[in-house]
N, C-alpha and C. Protein backbone atom coordinates (compact mmCIF):
# COMPACT_ATOMS: atom_id res chain seq x y z
N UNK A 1 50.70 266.51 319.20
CA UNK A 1 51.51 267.69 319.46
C UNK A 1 50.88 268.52 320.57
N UNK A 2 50.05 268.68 320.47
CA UNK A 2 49.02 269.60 321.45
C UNK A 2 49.00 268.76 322.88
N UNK A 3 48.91 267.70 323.17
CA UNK A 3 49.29 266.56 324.22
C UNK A 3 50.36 267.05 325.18
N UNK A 4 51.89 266.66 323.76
CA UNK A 4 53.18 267.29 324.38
C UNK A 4 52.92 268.61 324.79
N UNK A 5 52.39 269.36 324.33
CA UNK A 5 52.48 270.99 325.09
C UNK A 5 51.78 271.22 326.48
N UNK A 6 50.86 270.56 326.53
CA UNK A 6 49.94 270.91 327.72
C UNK A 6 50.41 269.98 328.64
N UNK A 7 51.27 268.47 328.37
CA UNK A 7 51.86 268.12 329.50
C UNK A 7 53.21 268.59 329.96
N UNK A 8 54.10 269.57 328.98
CA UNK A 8 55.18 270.10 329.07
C UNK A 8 55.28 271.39 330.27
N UNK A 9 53.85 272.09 329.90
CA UNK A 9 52.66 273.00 330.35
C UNK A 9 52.86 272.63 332.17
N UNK A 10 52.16 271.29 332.35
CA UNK A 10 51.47 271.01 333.16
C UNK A 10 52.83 270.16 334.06
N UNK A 11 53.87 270.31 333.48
CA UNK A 11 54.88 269.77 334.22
C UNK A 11 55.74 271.09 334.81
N UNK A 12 55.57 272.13 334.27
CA UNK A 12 56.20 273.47 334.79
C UNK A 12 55.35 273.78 335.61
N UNK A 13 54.52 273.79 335.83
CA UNK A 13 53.34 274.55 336.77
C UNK A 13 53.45 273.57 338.33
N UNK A 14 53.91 272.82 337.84
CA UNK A 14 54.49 271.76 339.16
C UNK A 14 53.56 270.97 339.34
N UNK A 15 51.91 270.14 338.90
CA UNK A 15 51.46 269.55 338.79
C UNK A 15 51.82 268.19 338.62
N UNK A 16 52.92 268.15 338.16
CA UNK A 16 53.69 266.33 337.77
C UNK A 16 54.80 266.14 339.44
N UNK A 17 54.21 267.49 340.37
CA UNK A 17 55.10 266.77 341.44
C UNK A 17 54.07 266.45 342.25
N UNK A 18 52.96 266.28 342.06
CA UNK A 18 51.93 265.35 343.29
C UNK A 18 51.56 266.38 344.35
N UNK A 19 51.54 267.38 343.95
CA UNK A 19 51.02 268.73 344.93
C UNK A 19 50.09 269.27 344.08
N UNK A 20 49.22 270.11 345.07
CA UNK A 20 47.98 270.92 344.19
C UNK A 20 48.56 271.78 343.30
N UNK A 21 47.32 272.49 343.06
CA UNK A 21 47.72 273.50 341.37
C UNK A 21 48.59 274.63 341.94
N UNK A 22 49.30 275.02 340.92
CA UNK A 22 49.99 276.06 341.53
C UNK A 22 49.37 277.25 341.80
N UNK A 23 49.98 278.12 342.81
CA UNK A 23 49.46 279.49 343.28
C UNK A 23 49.35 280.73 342.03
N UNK A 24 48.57 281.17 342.29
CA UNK A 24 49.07 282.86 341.26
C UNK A 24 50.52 283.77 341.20
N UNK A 25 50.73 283.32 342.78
CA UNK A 25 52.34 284.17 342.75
C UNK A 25 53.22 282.97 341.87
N UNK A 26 52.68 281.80 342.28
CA UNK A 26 54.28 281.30 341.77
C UNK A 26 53.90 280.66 339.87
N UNK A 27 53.09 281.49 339.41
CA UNK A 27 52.62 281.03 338.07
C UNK A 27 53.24 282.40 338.04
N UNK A 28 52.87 283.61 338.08
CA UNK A 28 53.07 284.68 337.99
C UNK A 28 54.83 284.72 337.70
N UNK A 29 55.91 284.14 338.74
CA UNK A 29 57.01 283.73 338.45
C UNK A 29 57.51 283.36 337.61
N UNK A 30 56.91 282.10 337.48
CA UNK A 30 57.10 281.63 336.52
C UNK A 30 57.23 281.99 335.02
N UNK A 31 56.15 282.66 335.04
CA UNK A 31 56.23 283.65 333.97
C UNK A 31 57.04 284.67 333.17
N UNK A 32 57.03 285.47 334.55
CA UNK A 32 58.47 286.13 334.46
C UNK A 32 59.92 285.72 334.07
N UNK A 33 59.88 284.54 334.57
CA UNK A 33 61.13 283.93 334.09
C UNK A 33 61.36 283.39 333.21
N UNK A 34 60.74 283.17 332.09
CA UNK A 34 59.79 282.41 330.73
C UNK A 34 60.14 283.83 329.85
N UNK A 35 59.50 284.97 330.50
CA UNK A 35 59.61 285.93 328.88
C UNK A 35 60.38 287.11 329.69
N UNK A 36 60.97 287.74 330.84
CA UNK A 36 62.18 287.99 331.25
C UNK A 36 63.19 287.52 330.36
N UNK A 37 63.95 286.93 330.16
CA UNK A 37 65.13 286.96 329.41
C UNK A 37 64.50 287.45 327.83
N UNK A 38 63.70 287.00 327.67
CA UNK A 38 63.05 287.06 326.26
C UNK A 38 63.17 288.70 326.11
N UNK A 39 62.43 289.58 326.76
CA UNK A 39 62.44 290.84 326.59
C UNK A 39 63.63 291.73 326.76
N UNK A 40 64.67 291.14 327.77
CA UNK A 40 65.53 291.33 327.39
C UNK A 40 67.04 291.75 326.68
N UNK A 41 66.69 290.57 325.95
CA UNK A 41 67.15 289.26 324.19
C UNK A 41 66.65 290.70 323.12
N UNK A 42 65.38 291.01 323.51
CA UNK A 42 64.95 292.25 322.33
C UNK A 42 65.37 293.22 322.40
N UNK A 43 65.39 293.74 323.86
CA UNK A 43 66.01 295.21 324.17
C UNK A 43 67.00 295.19 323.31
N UNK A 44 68.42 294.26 323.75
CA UNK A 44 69.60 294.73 323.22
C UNK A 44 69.92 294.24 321.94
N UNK A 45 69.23 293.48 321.21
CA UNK A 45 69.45 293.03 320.07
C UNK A 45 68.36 294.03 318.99
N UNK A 46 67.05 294.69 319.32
CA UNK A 46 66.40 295.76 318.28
C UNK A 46 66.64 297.09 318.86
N UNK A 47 65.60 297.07 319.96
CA UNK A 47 65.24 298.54 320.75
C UNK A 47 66.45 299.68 320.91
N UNK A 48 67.62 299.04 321.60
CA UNK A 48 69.00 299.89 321.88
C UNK A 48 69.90 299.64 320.91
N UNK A 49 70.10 299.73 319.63
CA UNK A 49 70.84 300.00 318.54
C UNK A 49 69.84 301.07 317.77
N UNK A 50 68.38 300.37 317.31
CA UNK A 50 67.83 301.91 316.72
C UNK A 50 67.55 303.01 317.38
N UNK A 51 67.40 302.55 318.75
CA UNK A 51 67.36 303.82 319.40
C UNK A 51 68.74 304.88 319.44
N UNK A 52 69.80 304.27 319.47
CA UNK A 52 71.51 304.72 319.16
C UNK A 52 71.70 305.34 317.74
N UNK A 53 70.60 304.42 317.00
CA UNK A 53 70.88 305.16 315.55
C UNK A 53 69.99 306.43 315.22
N UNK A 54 68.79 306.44 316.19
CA UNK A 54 67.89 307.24 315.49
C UNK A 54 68.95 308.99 316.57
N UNK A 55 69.02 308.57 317.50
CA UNK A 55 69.98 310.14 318.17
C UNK A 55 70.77 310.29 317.56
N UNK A 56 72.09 309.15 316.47
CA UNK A 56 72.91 309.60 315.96
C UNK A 56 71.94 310.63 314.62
N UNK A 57 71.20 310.23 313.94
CA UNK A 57 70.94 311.18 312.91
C UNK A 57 70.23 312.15 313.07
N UNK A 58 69.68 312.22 314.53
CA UNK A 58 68.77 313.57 314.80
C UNK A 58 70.16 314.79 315.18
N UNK A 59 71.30 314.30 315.44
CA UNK A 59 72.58 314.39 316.06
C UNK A 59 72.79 315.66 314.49
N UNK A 60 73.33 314.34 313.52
CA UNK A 60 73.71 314.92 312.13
C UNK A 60 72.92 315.76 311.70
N UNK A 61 71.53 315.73 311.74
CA UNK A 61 70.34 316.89 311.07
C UNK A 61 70.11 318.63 311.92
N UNK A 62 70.51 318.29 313.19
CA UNK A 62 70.77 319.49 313.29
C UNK A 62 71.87 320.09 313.67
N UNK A 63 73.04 319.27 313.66
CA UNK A 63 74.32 320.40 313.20
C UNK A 63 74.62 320.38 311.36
N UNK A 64 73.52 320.48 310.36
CA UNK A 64 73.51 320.50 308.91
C UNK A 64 74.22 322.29 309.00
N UNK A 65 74.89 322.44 308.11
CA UNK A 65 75.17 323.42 307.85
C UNK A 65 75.24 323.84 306.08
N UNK A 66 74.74 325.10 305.85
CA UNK A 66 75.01 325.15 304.11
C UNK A 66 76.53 324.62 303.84
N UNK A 67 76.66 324.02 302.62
CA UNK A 67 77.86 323.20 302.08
C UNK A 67 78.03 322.03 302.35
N UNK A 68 77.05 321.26 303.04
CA UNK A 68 77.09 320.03 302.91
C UNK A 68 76.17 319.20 302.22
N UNK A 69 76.84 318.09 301.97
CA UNK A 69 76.39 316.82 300.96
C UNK A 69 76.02 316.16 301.66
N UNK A 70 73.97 315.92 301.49
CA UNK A 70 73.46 315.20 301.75
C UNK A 70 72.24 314.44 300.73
N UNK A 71 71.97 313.02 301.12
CA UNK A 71 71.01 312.29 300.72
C UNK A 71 69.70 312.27 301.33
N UNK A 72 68.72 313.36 301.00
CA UNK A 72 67.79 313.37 301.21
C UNK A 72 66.24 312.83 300.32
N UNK A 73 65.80 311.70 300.70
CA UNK A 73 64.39 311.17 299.97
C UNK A 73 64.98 310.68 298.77
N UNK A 74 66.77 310.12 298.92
CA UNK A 74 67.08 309.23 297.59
C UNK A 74 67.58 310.35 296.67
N UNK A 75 67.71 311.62 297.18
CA UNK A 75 68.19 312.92 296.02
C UNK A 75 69.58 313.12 296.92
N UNK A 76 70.35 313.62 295.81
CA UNK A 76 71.82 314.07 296.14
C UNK A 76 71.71 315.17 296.23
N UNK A 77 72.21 315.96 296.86
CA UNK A 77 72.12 317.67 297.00
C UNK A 77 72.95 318.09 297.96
N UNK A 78 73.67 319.41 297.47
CA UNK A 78 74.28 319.96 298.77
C UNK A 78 73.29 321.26 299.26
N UNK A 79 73.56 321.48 300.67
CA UNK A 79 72.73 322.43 301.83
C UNK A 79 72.70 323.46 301.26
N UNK A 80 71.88 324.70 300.80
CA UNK A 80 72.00 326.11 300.43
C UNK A 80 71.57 326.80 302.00
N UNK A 81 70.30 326.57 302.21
CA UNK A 81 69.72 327.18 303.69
C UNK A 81 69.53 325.89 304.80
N UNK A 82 69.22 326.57 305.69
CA UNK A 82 68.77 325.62 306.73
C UNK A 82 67.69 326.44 307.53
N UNK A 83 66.49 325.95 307.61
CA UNK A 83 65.82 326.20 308.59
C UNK A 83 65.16 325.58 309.66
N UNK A 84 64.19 325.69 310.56
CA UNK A 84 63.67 325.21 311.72
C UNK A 84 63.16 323.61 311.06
N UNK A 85 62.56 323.61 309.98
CA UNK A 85 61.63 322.66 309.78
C UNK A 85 62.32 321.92 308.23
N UNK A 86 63.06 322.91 307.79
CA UNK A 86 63.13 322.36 305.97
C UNK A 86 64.68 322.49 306.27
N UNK A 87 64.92 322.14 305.29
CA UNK A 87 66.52 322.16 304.33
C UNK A 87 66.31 322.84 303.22
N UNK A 88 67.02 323.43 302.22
CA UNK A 88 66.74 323.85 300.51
C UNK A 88 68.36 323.12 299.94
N UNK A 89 68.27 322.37 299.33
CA UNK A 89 68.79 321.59 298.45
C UNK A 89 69.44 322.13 297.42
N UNK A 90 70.37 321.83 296.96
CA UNK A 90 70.61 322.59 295.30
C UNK A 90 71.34 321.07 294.68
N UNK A 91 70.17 320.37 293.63
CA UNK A 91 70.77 319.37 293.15
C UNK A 91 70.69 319.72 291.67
N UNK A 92 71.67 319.66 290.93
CA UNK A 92 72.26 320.30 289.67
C UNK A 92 71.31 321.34 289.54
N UNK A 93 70.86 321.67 288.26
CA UNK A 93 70.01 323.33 288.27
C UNK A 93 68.88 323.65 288.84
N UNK A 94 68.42 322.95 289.77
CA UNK A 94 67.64 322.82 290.73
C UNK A 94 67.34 323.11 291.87
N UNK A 95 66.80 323.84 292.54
CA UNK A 95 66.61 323.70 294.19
C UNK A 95 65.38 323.33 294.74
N UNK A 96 65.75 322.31 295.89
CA UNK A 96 64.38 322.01 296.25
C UNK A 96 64.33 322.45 298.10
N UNK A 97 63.54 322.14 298.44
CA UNK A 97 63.29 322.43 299.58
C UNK A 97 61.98 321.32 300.17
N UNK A 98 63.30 320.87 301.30
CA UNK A 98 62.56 319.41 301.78
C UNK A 98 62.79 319.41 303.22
N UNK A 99 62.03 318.59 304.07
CA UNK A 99 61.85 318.87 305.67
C UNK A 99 62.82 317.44 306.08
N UNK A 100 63.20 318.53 306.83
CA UNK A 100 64.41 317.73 307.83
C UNK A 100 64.41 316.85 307.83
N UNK A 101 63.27 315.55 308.00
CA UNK A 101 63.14 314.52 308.49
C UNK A 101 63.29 313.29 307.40
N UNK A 102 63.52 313.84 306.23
CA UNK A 102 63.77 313.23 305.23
C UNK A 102 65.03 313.51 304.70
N UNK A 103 65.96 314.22 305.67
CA UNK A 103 67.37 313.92 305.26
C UNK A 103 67.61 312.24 305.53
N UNK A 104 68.64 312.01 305.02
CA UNK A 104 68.79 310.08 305.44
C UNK A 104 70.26 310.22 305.88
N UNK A 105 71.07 311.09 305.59
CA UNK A 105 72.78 310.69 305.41
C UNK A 105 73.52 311.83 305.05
N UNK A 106 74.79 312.05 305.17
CA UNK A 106 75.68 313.15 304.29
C UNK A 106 76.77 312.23 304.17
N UNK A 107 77.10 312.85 302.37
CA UNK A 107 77.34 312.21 302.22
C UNK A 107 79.41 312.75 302.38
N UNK A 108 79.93 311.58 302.38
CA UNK A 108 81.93 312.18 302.61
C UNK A 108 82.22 312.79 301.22
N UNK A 109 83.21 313.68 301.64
CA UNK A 109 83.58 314.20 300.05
C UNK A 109 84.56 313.75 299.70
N UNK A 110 85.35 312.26 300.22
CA UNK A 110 86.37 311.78 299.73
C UNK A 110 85.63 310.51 298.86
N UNK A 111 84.38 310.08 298.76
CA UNK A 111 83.55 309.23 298.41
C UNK A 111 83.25 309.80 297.20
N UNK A 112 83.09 310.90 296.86
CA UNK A 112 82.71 311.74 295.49
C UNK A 112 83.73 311.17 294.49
N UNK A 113 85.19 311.32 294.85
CA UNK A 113 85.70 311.21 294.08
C UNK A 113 86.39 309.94 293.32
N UNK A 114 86.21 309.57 292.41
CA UNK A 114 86.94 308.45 291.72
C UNK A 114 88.25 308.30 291.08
């Protein structure tokens, strides 16, 4: 296996055409063109969807306004305050007060109902 690779290797580098070793620029190319598409392939398939998702919820967290239903840290609660850094929660006789960044979602109020 290791054989096949280094002559697979040694056939891209242009060595199997009867000319000397290849140059730095054109290995360098080569290269590029090897993990070029590759990086890519990642951009638009990881990098630019979470990056789309993470503005949409920085989007939702700060237009929060009191009266809304959100899922914050896995807790249901609707908004009482809003401030710079926290939220305050009111989940049944409860209020908590938790930082923005652990809101996850709000939730629809046509979804509440059954």
């Amino acid at each position: 296996m290791e054989n096949l690779i280094s002559d697979a290797w040694f056939a891209m580098a242009g060595g199997g055409q009867g000319g000397g070793p290849a140059s730095g620029k054109d290995a360098l190319i080569q290269m590029l063109c090897m993990f070029g598409p590759l990086f890519a392939i990642m951009y638009v398939l990881i990098l630019r969807p979470q990056s789309q998702q993470r503005k949409k919820l920085e989007a939702m967290v700060s237009a929060l306004k009191p009266g809304d239903k959100v899922i914050a840290a896995g807790i249901l609660g609707t908004v009482v305050t809003v401030k710079d850094k926290s939220v305050t929660l009111r989940s049944g006789d409860s209020k908590l007060e938790v930082s923005k960044a652990a809101v996850e979602a709000m939730v629809d109020e046509g979804a509440d109902k059954d």
